[in-house]
Protein backbone atom coordinates (compact mmCIF):
# COMPACT_ATOMS: atom_id res chain seq x y z
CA UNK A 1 6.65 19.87 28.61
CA UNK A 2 4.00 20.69 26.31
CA UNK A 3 0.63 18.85 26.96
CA UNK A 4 -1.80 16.53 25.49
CA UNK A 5 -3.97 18.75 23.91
CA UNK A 6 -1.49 21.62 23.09
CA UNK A 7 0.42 19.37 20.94
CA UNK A 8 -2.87 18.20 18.93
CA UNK A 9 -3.62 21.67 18.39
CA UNK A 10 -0.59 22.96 17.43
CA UNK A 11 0.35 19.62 15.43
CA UNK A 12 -2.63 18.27 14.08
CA UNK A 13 -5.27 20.69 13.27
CA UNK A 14 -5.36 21.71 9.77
CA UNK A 15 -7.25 23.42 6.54
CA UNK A 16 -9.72 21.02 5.72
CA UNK A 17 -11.84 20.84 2.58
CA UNK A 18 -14.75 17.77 2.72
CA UNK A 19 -15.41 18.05 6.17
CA UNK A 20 -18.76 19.52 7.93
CA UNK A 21 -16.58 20.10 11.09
CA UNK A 22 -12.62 18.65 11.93
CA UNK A 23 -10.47 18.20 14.99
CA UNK A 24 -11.85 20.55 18.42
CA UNK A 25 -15.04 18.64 19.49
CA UNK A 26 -15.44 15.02 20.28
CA UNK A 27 -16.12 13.66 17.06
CA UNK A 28 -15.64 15.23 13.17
CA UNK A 29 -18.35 15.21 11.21
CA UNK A 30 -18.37 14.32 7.86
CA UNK A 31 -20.82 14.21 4.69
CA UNK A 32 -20.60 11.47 2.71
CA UNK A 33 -20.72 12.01 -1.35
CA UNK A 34 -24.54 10.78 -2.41
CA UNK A 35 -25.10 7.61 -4.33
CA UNK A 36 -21.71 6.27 -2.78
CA UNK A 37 -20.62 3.97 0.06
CA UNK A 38 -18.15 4.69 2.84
CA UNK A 39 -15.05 2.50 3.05
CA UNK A 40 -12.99 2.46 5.95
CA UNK A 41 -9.90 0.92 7.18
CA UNK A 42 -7.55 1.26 9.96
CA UNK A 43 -3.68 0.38 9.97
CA UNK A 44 -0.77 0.13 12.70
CA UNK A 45 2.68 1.18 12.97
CA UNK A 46 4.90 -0.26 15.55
CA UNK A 47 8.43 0.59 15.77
CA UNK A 48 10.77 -2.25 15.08
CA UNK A 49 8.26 -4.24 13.17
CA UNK A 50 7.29 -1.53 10.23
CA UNK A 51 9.65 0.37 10.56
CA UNK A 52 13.11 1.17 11.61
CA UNK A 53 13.75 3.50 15.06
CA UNK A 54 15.38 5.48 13.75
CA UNK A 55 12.97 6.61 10.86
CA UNK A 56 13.21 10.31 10.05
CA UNK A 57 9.82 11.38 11.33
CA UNK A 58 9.06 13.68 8.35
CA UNK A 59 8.90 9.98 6.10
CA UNK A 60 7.54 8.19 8.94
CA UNK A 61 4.23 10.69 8.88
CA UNK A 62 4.14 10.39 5.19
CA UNK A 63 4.79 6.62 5.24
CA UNK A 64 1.63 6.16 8.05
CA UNK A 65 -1.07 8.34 5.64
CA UNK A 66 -0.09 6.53 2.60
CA UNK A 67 0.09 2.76 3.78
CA UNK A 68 -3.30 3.94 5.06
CA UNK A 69 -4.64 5.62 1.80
CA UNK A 70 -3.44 2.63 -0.14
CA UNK A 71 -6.11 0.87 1.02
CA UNK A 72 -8.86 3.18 -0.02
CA UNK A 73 -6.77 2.67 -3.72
CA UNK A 74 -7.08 -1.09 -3.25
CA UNK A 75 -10.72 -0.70 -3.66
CA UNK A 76 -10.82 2.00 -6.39
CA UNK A 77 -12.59 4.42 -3.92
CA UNK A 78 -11.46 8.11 -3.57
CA UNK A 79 -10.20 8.69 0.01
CA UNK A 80 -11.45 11.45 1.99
CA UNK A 81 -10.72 11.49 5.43
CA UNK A 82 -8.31 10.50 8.12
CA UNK A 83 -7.33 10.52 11.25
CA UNK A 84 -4.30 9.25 13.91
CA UNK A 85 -3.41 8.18 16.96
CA UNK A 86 -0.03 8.25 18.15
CA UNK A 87 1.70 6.59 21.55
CA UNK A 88 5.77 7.73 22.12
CA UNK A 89 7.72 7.85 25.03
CA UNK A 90 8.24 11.07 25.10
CA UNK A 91 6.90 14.57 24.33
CA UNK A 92 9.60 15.64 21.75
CA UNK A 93 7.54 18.42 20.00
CA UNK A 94 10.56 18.65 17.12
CA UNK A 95 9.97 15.27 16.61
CA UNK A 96 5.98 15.40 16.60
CA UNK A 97 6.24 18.61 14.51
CA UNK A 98 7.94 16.48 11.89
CA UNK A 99 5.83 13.63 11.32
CA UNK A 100 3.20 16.15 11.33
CA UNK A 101 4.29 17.70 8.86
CA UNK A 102 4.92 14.41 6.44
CA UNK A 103 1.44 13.32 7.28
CA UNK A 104 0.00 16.28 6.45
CA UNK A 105 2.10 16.45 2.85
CA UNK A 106 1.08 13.07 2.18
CA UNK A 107 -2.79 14.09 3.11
CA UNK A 108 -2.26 17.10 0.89
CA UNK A 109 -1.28 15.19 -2.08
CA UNK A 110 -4.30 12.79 -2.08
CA UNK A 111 -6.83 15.56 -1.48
CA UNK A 112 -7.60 13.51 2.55
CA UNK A 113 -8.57 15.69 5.40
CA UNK A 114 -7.18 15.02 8.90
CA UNK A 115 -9.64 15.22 10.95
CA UNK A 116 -8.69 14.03 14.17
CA UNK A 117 -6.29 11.92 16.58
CA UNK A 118 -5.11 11.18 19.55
CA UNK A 119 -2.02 10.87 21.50
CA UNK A 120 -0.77 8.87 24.68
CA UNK A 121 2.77 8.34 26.30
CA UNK A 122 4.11 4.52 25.27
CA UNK A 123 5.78 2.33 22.91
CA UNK A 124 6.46 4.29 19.86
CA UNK A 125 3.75 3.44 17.39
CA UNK A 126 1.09 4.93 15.35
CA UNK A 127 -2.39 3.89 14.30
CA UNK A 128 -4.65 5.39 11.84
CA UNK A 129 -7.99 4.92 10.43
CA UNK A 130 -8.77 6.47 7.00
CA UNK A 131 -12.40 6.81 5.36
CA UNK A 132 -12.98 6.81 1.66
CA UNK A 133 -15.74 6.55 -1.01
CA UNK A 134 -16.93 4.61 -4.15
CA UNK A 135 -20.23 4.95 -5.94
CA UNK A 136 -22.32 2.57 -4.46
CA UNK A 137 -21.71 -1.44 -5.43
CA UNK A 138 -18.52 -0.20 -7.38
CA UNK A 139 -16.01 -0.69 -4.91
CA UNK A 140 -13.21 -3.96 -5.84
CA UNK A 141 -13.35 -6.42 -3.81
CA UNK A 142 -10.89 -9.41 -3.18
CA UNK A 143 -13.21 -12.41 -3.74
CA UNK A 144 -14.49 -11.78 -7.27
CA UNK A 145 -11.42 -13.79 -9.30
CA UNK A 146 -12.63 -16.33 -11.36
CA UNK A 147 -10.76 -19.15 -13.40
CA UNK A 148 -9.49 -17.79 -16.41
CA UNK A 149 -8.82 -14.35 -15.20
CA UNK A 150 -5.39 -13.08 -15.44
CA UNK A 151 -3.27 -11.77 -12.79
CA UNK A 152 -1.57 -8.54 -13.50
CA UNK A 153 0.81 -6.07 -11.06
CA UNK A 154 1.40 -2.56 -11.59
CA UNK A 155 4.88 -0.72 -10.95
CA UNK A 156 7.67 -2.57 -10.08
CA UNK A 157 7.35 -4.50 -6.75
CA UNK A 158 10.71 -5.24 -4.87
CA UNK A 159 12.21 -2.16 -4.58
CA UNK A 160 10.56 -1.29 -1.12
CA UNK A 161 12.21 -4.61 0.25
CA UNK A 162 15.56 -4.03 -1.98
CA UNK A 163 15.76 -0.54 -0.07
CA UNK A 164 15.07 -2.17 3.31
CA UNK A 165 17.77 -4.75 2.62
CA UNK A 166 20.31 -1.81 2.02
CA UNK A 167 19.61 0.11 4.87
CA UNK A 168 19.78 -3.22 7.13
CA UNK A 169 22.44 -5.46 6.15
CA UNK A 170 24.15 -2.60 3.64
CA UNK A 171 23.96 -4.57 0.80
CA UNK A 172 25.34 -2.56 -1.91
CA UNK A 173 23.58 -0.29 -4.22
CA UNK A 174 24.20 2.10 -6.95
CA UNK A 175 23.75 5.74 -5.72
CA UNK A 176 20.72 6.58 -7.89
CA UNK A 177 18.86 3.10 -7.30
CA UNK A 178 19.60 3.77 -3.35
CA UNK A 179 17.61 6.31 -3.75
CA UNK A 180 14.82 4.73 -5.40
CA UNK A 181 14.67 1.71 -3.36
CA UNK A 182 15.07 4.07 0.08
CA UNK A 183 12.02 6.44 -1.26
CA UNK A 184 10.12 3.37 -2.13
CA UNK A 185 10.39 2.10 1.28
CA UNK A 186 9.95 5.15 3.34
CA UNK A 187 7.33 7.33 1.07
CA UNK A 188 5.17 5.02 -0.97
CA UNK A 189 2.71 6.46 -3.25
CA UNK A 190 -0.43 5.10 -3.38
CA UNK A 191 -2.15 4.50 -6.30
CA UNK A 192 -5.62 5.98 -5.67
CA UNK A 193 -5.60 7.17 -9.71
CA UNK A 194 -4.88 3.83 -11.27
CA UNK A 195 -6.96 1.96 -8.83
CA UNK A 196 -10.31 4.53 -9.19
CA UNK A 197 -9.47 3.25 -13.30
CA UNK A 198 -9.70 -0.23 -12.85
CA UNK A 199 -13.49 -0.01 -11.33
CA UNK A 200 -15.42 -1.65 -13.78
CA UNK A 201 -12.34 -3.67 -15.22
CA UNK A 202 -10.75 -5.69 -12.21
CA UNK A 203 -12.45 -8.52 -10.94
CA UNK A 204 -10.57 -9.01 -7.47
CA UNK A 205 -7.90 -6.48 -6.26
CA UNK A 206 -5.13 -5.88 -3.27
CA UNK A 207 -2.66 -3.40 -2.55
CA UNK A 208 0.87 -4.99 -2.24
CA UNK A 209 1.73 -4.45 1.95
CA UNK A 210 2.51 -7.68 3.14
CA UNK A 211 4.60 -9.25 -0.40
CA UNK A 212 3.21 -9.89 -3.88
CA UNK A 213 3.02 -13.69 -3.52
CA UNK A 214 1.27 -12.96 0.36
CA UNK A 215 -1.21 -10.57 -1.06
CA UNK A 216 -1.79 -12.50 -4.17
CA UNK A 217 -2.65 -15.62 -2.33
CA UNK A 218 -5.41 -13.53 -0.19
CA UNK A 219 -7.25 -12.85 -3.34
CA UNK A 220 -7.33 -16.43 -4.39
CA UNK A 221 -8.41 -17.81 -1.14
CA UNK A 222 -11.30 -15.25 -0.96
CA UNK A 223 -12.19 -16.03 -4.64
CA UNK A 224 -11.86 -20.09 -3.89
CA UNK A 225 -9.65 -20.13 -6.74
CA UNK A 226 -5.75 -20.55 -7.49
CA UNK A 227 -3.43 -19.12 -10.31
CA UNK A 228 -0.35 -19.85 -12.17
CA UNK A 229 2.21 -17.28 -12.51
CA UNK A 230 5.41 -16.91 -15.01
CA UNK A 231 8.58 -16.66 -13.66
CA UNK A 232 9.58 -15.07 -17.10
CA UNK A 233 6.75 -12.23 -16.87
CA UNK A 234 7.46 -11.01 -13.42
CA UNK A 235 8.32 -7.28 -13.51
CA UNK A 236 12.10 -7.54 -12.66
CA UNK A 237 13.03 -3.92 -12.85
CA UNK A 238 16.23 -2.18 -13.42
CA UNK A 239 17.10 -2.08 -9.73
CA UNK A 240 16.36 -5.60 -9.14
CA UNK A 241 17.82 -6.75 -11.94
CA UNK A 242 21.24 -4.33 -10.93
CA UNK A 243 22.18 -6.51 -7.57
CA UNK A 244 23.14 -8.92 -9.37
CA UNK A 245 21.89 -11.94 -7.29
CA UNK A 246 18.56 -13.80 -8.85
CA UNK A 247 17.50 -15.32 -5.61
CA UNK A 248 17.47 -11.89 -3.73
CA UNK A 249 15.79 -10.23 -6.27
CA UNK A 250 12.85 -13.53 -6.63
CA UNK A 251 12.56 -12.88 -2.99
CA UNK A 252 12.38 -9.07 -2.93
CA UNK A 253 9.92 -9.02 -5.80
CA UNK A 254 7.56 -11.88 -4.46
CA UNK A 255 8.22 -11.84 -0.62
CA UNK A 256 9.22 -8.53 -0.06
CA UNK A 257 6.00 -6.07 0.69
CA UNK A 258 5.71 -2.68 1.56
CA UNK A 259 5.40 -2.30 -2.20
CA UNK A 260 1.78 -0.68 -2.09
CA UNK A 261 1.37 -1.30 -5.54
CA UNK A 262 -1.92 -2.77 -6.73
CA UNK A 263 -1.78 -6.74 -7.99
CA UNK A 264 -5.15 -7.29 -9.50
CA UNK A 265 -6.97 -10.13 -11.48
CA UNK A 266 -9.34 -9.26 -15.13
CA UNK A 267 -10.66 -11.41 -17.78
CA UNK A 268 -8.94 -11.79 -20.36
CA UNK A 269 -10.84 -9.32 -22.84
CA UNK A 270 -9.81 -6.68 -20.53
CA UNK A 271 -6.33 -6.30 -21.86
CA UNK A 272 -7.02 -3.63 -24.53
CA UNK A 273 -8.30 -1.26 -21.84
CA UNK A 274 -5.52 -2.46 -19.44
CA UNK A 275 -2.75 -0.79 -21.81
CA UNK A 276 -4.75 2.28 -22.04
CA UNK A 277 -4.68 2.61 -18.73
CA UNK A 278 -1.60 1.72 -17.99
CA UNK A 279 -0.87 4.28 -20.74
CA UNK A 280 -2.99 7.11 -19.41
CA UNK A 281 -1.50 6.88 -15.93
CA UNK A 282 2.32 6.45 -17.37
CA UNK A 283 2.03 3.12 -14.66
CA UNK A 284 3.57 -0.07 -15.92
CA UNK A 285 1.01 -2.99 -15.85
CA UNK A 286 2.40 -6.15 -16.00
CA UNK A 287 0.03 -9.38 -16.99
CA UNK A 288 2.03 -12.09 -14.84
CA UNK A 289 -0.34 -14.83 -14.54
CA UNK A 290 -3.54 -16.88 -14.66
CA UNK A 291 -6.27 -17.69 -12.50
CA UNK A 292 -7.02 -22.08 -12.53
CA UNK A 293 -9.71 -23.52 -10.81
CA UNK A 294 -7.53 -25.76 -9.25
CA UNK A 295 -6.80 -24.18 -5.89
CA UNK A 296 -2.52 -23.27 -5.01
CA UNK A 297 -0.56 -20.82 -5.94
CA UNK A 298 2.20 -22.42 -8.21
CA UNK A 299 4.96 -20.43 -10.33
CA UNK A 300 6.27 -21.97 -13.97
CA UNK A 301 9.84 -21.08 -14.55
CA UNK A 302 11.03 -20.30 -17.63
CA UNK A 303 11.82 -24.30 -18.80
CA UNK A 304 8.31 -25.42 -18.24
CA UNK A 305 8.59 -26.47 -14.44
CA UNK A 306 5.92 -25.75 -12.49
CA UNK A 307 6.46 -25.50 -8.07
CA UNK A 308 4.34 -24.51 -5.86
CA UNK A 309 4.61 -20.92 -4.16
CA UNK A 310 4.45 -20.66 -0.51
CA UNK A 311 1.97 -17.63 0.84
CA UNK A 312 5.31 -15.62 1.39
CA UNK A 313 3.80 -12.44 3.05
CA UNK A 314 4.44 -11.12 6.12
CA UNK A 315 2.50 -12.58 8.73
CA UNK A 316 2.67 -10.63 12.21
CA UNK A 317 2.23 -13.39 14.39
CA UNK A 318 3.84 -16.72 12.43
C-alpha cells in the first residue's frame, strides 16, 4: 500500500508558475502581486452531501478546484493558488490518480498553482483552501447593494440541479440536455473572466453554490436591503424550459445551487456596460430584479402578484 507521502508526491506535486516555492517543505511560499490584496477562502466536500459516491473521481477533482475558484470569481479577484486536503478510506492510488488529475485540469485552466495538501484515512471528503488577488480596495463585496440597484444573473442557473435531479430520481431528459445538465453539475466553470469585468460596475456580488434565491438573499441581508424579482425575467433556459413541468423548473432555477454562476446587483446606469460585457464574454446577463429598501425578498409573477420568497438555499445544518 503506497504511503502518505508517496502518494502526495506522485499525485500532487506539479509545474507551478506564481509560486516562490510549492509542495516538499512545510509551507509554500508565495509572492503576492504589489498594490493588491490577498483573498482567501476554503470549501468542503463530503460525500453524500455534495456529491454523489459514486462520482467519477476525474469530475470530482475538477468539481473541488472550481467550486473553490468560484469564489475568488465572486469577488472579481484573479486566483492564484491552491491547495487540498483529502480523507478516504482507502489508499486506492487509481482512484487518487484520477481526481488528481481533474484537479489539476481544472487548476490548469484558471492559471492556479497547487501548492500543497494533505491526506488522512476517513470519511471520503475533500477540503480545499484557494488564495487569490484583487488590486487593493477593488475586490466585490456582498454588502454594498443599495435600493434602486438592480439584480442581474449570468448564465442560466438550474441546470446543475436539473442534472442532479436526472441522475437521482431519473427524471427524463433529452440526450443532448443530459449532457448539459450532468456537465453543469459535475464540472462547473467558474467565471473568474466575467467576474474580474464587473469590478468597478457591481455593487454587491455572490457566486450561485447554495441556490439563486439562497445566495441572493445573503447579499441583501449583508446590504440591509431587500429586492423584488420578476417571475417573467428569470433566465428559464432551453433545458429548463424542455421538462416540461413549471414548478420543477421554478425550483431548479431558484432553489437549486451548485450553479456557480455569479448573481450580482448595479445601479441602474450600469446597463450599457452590462451588455458589453455580457457581449465581450459571449455570457448571458440577465437583469431579473430590483433592490427596495423595504427589507424581504418577494417575487412578482407575471399578473402583478407579488409573494414573498423563502431564503431557499441549501443550508447544511437546517
Amino acid at each position: 500500500m503506497p504511503s502518505e507521502f508517496s502518494l502526495i508526491a506522485r499525485h500532487f506535486t506539479r509545474p507551478t508558475r506564481h509560486t516562490v516555492l510549492g509542495v516538499g517543505d512545510d509551507c509554500a511560499i508565495v509572492a503576492p502581486s504589489a498594490g493588491h490584496e490577498l483573498l482567501v477562502s476554503s470549501d468542503m466536500l463530503v460525500a453524500g452531501t455534495h456529491f454523489l459516491p459514486d462520482t467519477d473521481p476525474l469530475r470530482l477533482g475538477w468539481k473541488t478546484a472550481a467550486v473553490n475558484i468560484s469564489d475568488i470569481a465572486a469577488m472579481g479577484g484573479t486566483p492564484r493558488w491552491i491547495t487540498l486536503a483529502l480523507s478516504l478510506p482507502a489508499a486506492d492510488e487509481a482512484w487518487i490518480a484520477a481526481l488528481a488529475q481533474g484537479f489539476s485540469e481544472c487548476c490548469t485552466a484558471f492559471d492556479v498553482d497547487w501548492i500543497g495538501g494533505d491526506t488522512t484515512r476517513g470519511p471520503l471528503n475533500l477540503c480545499a483552501t484557494v488564495f487569490g488577488e484583487a488590486p487593493s480596495g477593488q475586490a466585490i463585496r456582498r454588502g454594498g447593494a443599495r435600493p434602486g440597484d438592480e439584480v442581474w444573473v449570468s448564465g442560466w442557473p438550474g441546470l446543475a440541479a436539473l442534472g442532479l435531479r436526472h441522475l437521482l430520481d431519473g427524471i427524463p431528459l433529452a440526450e443532448d440536455w443530459r449532457a448539459i445538465c450532468v456537465d453543469a453539475l459535475e464540472r462547473p466553470q467558474p467565471r473568474v473572466a466575467l467576474g474580474q469585468s464587473l469590478r468597478g460596475i457591481a455593487s454587491a456580488m455572490l457566486d450561485v453554490s447554495d441556490g439563486l434565491a439562497g445566495d441572493l438573499g445573503h447579499i441583501l441581508n449583508a446590504s440591509a436591503c431587500g429586492a423584488v424579482l420578476d417571475e417573467a425575467a428569470l433566465p428559464l433556459g432551453p433545458a429548463l424550459a424542455a421538462c416540461n413541468d413549471a414548478a420543477r423548473a421554478r425550483h431548479c432555477l431558484l432553489a437549486g445551487g451548485d450553479d456557480y454562476e455569479l448573481v450580482f446587483t448595479a445601479p441602474p446606469s450600469q446597463r450599457t456596460a452590462l451588455q458589453a460585457i455580457a457581449a465581450a464574454h459571449g455570457v448571458p446577463l440577465t437583469r431579473i430584479g430590483a433592490c427596495t429598501a423595504q427589507t424581504g425578498l418577494y417575487l412578482r409573477a407575471p399578473d402583478g402578484r407579488v409573494e414573498a420568497l423563502a431564503a431557499q438555499g441549501f443550508d447544511h445544518f437546517a
